[in-house]
C-alpha atoms as a PDB file:
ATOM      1  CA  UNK A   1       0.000   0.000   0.000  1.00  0.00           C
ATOM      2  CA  UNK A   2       2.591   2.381  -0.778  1.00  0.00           C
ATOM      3  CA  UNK A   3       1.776   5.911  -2.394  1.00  0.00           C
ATOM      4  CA  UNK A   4      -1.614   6.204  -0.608  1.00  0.00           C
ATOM      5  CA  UNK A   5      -2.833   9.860  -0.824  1.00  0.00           C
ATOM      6  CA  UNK A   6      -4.731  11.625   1.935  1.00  0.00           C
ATOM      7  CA  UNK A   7      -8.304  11.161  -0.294  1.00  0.00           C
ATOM      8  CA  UNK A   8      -7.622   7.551  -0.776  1.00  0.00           C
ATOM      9  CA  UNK A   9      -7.326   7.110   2.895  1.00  0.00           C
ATOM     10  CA  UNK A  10     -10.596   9.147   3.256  1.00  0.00           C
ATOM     11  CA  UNK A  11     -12.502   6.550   0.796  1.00  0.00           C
ATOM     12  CA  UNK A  12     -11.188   3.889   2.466  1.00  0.00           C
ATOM     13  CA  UNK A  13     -12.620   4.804   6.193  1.00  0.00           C
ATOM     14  CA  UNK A  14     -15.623   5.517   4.270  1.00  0.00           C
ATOM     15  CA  UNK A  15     -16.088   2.388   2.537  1.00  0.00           C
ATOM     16  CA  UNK A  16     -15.861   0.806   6.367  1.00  0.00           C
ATOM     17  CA  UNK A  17     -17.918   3.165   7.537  1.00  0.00           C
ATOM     18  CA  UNK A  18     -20.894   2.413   5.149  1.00  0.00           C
ATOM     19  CA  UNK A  19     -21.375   6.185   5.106  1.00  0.00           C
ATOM     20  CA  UNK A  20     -23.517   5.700   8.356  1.00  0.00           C
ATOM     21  CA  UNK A  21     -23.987   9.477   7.962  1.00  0.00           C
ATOM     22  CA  UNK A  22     -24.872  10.396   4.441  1.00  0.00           C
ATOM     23  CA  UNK A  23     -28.459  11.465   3.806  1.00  0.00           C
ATOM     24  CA  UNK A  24     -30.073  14.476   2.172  1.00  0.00           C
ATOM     25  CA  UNK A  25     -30.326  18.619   3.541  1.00  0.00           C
ATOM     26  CA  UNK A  26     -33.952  19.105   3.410  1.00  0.00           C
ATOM     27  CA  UNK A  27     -36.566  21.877   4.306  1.00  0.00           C
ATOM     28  CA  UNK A  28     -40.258  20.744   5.472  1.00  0.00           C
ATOM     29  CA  UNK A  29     -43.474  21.844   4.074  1.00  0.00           C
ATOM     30  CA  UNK A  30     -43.387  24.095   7.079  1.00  0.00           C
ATOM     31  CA  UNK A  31     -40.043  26.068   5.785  1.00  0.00           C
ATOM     32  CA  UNK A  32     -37.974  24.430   8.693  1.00  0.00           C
ATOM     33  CA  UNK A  33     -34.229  23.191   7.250  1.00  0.00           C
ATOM     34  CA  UNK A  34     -33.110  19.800   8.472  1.00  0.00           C
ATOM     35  CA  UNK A  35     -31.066  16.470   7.887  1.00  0.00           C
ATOM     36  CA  UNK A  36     -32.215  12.958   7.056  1.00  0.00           C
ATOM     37  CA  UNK A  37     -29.843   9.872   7.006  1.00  0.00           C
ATOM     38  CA  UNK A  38     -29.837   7.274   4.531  1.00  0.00           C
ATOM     39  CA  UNK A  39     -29.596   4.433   7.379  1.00  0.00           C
ATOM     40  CA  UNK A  40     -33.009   5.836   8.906  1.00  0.00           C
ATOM     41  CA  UNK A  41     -35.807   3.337   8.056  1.00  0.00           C
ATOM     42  CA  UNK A  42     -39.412   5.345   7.401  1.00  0.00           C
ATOM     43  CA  UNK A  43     -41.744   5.431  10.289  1.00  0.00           C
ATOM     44  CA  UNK A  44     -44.989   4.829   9.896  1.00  0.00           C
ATOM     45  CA  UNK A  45     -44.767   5.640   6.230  1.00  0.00           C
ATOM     46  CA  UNK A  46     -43.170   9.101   7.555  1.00  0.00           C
ATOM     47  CA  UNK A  47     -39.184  10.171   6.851  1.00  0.00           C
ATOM     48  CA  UNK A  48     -36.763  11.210  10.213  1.00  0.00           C
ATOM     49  CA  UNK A  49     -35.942  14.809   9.551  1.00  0.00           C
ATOM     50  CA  UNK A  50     -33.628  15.971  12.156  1.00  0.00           C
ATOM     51  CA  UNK A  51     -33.955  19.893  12.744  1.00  0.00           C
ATOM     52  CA  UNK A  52     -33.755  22.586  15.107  1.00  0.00           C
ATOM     53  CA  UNK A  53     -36.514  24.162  17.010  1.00  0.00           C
ATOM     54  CA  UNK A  54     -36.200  26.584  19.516  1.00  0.00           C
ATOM     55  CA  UNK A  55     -32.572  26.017  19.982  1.00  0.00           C
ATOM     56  CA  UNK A  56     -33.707  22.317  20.861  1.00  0.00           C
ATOM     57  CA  UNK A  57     -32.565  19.564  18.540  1.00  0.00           C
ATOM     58  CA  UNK A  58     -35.601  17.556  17.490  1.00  0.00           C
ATOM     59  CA  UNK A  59     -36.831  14.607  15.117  1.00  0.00           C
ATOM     60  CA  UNK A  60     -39.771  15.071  13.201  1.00  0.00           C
ATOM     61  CA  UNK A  61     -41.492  12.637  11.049  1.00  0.00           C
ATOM     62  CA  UNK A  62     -42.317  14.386   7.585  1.00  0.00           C
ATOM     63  CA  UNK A  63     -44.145  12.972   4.621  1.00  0.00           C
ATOM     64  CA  UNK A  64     -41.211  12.050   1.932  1.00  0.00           C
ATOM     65  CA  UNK A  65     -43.381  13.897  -0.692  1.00  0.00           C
ATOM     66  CA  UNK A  66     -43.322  16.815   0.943  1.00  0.00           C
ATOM     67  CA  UNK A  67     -39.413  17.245   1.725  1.00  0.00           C
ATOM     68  CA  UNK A  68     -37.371  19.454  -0.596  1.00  0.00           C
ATOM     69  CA  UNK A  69     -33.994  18.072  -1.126  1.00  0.00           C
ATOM     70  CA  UNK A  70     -31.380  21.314  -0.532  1.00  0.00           C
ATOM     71  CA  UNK A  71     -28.349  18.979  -0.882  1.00  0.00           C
ATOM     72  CA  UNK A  72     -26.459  16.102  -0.369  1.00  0.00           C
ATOM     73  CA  UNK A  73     -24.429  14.400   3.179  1.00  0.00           C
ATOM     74  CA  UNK A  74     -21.706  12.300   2.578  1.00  0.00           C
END
């Protein structure tokens, strides 16, 4: 393994890691900005959006039609 680079080393640990924490950036139907994470299952039918509310973290369960993809986690 000679002549590994810095971003080969980064794909590596990310292979391993599955990318346990790649999702989408989202904002609600309400206008409230959030995460999601590919290794959430849906609830109910409904998608984990993790947000912000009053300075409190929160989950919310959102409707995956309703959620407008902002960008991308990897």
């Amino acid at each position: 393994m000679d002549g590994l680079t810095p971003d080969d080393i980064w794909f590596c640990e990310r292979m391993a890691d599955n990318h346990s924490n790649s999702g989408y950036l989202v904002t609600t139907k309400k206008g409230l900005t959030g995460v999601t994470y590919h290794k959430d299952d849906l609830v109910g039918g409904k998608q984990p959006v993790y947000t912000e509310i009053d300075g409190k973290q929160v989950r919310l369960l959102c409707d995956p039609e309703t959620l407008i993809i902002n960008g991308f986690i990897d």
